[in-house]
Protein backbone atom coordinates (compact mmCIF):
# COMPACT_ATOMS: atom_id res chain seq x y z
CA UNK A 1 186.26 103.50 133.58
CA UNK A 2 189.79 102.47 133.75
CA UNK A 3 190.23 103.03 130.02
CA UNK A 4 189.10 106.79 129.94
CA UNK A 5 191.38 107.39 133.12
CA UNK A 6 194.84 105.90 131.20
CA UNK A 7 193.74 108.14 128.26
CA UNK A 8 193.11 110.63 130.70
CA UNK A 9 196.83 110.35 132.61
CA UNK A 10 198.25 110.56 129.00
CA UNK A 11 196.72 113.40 127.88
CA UNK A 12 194.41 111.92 125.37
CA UNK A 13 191.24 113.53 127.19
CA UNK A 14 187.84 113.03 125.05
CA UNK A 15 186.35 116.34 123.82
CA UNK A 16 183.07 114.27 124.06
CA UNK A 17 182.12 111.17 125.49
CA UNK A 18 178.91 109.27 124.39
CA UNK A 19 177.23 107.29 126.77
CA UNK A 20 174.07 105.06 127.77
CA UNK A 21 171.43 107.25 129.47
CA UNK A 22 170.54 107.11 132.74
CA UNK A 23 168.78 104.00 133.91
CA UNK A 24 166.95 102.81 136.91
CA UNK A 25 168.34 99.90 139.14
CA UNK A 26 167.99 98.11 142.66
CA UNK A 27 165.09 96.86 144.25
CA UNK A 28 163.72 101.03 144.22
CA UNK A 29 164.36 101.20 140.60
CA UNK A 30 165.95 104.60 141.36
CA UNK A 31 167.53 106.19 138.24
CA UNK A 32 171.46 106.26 138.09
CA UNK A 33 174.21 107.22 135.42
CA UNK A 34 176.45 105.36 133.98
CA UNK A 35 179.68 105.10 135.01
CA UNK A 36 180.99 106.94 132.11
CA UNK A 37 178.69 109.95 132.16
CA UNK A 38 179.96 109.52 136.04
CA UNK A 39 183.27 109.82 134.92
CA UNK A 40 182.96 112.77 132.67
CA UNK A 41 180.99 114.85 134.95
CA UNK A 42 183.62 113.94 137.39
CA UNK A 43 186.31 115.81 134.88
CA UNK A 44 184.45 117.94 133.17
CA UNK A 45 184.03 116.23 129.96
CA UNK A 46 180.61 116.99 127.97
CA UNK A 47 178.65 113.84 127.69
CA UNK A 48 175.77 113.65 125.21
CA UNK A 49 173.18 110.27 125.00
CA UNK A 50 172.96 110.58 121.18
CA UNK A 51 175.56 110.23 118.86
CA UNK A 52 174.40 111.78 116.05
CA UNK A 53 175.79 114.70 118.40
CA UNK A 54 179.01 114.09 116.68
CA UNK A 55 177.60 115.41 113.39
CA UNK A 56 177.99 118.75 114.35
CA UNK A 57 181.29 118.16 116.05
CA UNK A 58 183.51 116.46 113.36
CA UNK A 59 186.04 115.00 115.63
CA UNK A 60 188.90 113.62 114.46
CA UNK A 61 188.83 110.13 115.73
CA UNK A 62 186.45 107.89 117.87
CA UNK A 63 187.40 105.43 120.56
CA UNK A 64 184.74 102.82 121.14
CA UNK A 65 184.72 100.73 124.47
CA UNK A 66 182.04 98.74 125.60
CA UNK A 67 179.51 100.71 123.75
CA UNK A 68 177.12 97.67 122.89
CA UNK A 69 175.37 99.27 119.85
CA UNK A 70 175.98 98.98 116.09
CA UNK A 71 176.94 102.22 114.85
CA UNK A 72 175.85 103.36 111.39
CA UNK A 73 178.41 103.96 108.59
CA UNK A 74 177.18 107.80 108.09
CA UNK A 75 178.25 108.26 111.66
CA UNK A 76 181.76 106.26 111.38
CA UNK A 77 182.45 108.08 108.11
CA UNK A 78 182.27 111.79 109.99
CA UNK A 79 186.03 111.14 111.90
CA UNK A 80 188.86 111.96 109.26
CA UNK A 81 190.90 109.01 111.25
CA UNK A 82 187.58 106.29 111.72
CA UNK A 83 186.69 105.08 114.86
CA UNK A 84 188.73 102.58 116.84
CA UNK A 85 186.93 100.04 119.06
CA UNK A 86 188.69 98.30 122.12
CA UNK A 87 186.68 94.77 122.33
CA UNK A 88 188.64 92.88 125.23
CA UNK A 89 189.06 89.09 123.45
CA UNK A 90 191.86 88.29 120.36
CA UNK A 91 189.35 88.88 117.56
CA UNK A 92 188.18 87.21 115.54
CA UNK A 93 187.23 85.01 118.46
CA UNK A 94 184.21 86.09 120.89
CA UNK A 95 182.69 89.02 118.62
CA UNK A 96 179.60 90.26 120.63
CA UNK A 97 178.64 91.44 123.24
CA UNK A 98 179.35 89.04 126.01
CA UNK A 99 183.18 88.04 125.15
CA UNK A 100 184.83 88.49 129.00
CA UNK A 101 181.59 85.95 130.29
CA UNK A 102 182.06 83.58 127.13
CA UNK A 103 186.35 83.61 127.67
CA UNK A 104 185.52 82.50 131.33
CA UNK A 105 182.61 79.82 130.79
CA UNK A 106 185.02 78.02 127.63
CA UNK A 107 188.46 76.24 128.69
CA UNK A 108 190.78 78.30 127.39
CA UNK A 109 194.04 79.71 129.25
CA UNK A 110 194.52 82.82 126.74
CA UNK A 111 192.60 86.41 126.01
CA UNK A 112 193.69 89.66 125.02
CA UNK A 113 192.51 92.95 123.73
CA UNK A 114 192.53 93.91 120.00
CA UNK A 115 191.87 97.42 118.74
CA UNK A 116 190.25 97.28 115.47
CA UNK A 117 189.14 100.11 112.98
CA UNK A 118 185.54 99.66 113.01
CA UNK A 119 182.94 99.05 109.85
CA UNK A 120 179.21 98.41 109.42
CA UNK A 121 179.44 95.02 110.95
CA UNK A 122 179.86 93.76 114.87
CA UNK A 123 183.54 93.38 115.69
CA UNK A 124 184.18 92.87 111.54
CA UNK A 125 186.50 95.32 110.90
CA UNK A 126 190.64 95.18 110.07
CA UNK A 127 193.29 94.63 113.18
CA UNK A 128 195.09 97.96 114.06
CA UNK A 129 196.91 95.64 117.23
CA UNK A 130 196.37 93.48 119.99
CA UNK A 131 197.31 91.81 123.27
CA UNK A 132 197.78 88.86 124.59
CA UNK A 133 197.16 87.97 128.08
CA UNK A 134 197.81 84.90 129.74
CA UNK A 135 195.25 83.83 132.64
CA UNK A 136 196.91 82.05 135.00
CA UNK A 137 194.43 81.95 137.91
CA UNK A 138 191.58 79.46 137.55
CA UNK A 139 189.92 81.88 140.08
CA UNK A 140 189.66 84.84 137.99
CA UNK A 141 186.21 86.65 138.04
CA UNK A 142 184.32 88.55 135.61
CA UNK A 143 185.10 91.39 137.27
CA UNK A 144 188.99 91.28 137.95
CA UNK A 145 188.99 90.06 134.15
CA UNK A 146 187.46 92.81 132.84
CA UNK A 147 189.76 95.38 134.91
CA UNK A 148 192.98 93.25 133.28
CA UNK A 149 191.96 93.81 130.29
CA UNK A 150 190.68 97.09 130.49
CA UNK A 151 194.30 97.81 131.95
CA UNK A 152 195.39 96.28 129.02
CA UNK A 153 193.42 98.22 126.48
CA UNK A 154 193.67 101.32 127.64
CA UNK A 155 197.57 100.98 127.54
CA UNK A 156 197.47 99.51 124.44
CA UNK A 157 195.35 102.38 122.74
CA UNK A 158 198.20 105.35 124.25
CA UNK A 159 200.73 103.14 122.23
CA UNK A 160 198.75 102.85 119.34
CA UNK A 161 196.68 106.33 118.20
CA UNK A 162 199.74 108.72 117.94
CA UNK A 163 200.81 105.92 115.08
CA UNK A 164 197.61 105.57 113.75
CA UNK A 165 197.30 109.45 113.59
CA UNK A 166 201.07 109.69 111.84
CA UNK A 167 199.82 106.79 109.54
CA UNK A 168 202.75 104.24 110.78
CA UNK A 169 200.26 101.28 111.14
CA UNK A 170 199.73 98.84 108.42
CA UNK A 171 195.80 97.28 109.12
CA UNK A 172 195.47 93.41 109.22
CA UNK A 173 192.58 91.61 107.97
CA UNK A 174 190.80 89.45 110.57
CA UNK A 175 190.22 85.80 109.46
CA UNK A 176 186.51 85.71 109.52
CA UNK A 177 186.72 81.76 108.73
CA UNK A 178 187.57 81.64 112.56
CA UNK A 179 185.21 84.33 113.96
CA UNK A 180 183.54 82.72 116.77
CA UNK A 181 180.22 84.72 118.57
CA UNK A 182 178.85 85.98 121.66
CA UNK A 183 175.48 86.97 123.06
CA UNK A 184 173.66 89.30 124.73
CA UNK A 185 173.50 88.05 129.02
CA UNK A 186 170.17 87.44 130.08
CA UNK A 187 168.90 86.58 133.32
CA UNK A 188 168.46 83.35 132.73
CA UNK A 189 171.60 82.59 131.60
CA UNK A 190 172.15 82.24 134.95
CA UNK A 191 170.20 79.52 136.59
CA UNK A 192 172.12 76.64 137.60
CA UNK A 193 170.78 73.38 138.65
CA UNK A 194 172.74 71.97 141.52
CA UNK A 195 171.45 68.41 140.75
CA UNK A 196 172.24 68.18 137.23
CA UNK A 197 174.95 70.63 136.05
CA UNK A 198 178.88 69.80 136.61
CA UNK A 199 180.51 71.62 139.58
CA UNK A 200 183.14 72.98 136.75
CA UNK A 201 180.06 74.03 135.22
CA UNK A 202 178.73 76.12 138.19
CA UNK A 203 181.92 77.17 139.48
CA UNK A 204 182.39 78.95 135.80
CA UNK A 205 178.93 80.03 136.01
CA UNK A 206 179.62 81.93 139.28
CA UNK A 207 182.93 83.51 137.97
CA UNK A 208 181.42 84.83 134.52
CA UNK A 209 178.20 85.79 136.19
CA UNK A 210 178.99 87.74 139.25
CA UNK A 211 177.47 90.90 139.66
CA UNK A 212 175.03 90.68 136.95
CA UNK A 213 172.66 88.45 136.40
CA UNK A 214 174.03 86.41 139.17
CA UNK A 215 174.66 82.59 139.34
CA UNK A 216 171.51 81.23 141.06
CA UNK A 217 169.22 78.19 141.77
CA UNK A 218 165.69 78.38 143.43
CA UNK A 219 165.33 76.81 146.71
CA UNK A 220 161.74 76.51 148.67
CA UNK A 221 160.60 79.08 145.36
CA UNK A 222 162.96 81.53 146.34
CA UNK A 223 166.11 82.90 144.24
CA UNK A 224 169.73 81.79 145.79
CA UNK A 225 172.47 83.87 144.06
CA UNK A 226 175.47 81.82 144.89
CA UNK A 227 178.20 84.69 144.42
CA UNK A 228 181.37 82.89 145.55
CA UNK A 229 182.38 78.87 145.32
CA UNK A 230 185.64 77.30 144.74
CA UNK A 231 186.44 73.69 143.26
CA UNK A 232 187.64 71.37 146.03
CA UNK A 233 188.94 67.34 144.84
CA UNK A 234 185.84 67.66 142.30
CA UNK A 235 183.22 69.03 144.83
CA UNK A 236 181.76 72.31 144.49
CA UNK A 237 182.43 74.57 148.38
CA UNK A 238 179.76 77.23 148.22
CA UNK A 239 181.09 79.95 150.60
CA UNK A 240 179.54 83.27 149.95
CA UNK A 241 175.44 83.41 148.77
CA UNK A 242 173.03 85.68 148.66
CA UNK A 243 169.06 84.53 149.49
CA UNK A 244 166.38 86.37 147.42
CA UNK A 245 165.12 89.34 149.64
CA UNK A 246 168.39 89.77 151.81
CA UNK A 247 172.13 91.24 151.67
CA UNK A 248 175.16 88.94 150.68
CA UNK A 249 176.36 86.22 153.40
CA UNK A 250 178.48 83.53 154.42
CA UNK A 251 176.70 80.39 153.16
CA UNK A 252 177.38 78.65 156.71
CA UNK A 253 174.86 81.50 158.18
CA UNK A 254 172.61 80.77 155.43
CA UNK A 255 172.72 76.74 156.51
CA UNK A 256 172.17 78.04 160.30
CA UNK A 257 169.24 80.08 159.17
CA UNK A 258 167.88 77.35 156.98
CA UNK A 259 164.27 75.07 157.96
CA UNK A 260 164.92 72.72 154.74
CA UNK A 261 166.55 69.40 153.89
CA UNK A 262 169.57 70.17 154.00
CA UNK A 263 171.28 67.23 152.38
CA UNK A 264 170.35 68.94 148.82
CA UNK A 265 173.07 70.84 149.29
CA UNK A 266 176.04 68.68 151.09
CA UNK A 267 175.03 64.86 149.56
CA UNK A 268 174.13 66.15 146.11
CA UNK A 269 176.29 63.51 144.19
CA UNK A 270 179.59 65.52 144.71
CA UNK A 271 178.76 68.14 143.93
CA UNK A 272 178.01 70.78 146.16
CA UNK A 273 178.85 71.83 150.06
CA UNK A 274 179.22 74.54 152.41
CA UNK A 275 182.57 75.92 152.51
């Protein structure tokens, strides 16, 4: 929650933070909280599920980050300064709810973080600012992306609501002629086919798809996350994987532990290798 911990350095703490209830995960299904509510029961924030909580509370101003709901215009009316939403791509490009996976898959060499003022519609609303930032790594994962940016944003908002609040920001209309879309990840998303797909393809794939749902292919009927693979003179080197069932490993142990053919995986076109 690197966002809520800049706000937090600059005193901008959240009387109230909303967040996604608890929900269960791993292979137990155990129920855990979200990092947020993790974060404000760490600091002593109150954290409610619902947000027609904030009915009763009138706050001046909401901050919106990665929130994944639409929220009605009754609640977005209740703040005497609107709500401001952090959505980490240069709107209007990649509105939804997917943009740091979608940024990663495309070819493009530039993202950002705007902070809009939001309305009834997803990622619609007028431009209060944004930043640019420059990815220079081809190797950058979904992960150290979305800390970046989230570096970025938070930043970006400790610049921007004192102005907002002393009315010194003039809004910007977004171009929605060149509003492009995201969608919601789904485990499918992503399967890969070692056979048929490009290795830019998969090596993308792997990037914008590590943790969740995981970059995979099925091999013998079982589920082969590949979670790390680097582009080598057009030749995708797997080097990290994770087989359905067991922890994380070095793909060479998976080869050494391996009964199958396995020239599916080193004279596959060029495609694919151990690392």
């Amino acid at each position: 929650m690197r966002i809520l911990e800049i706000l937090a350095k600059n005193n901008l703490l959240p009387a109230l933070i909303i967040t996604a209830p608890d929900k269960p995960v791993g292979r137990k299904m155990k129920l855990a909280p979200s990092p947020a509510k993790q974060w404000a029961q760490k600091n002593n924030i109150p954290f409610e599920y619902d947000y027609s909580k904030l009915v009763s509370i009138k706050p001046d101003l909401f901050v919106v980050a990665s929130y994944g709901k639409i929220i009605p215009s009754e609640i977005l009316k209740i703040p005497k300064y609107g709500g401001l939403n952090v959505h980490p791509s240069l709107l209007p490009k990649f509105r939804g709810a997917s943009p740091i996976q979608s940024f990663i898959l495309s070819e493009e060499k530039e993202t950002g973080v705007t902070i809009m003022l939001m309305d009834e519609e997803m990622d619609h609303g007028p431009i209060l600012a944004s930043s640019k930032f420059q990815v220079l790594s081809s190797k950058l994962t979904y992960k150290e992306l979305e800390e970046k940016l989230a570096e970025l944003g938070g930043n970006l908002l400790v610049e921007i609501i004192p102005k907002w609040i002393n009315n010194e920001i003039r809004l910007q209309e977004q171009d929605h002629s060149k509003a492009t879309f995201t969608k919601k990840i789904t485990k499918e998303d992503g399967l890969i086919n070692l056979e048929t797909d490009s290795p830019e393809i998969i090596e993308r794939k792997i990037r914008a798809f590590t943790p969740w749902p995981g970059a995979y292919t099925f091999i013998d009927n079982k589920r082969l996350i590949i979670t790390k693979a680097e582009l080598k003179n057009g030749r995708l080197v797997i080097e990290r994987v994770k087989p359905e069932g067991k922890k994380e490993m070095d793909f060479r142990d998976f080869l050494r532990g391996y009964k199958g053919n396995l020239d599916y995986f080193v004279t596959n076109g060029t495609k694919a290798k151990p690392g």
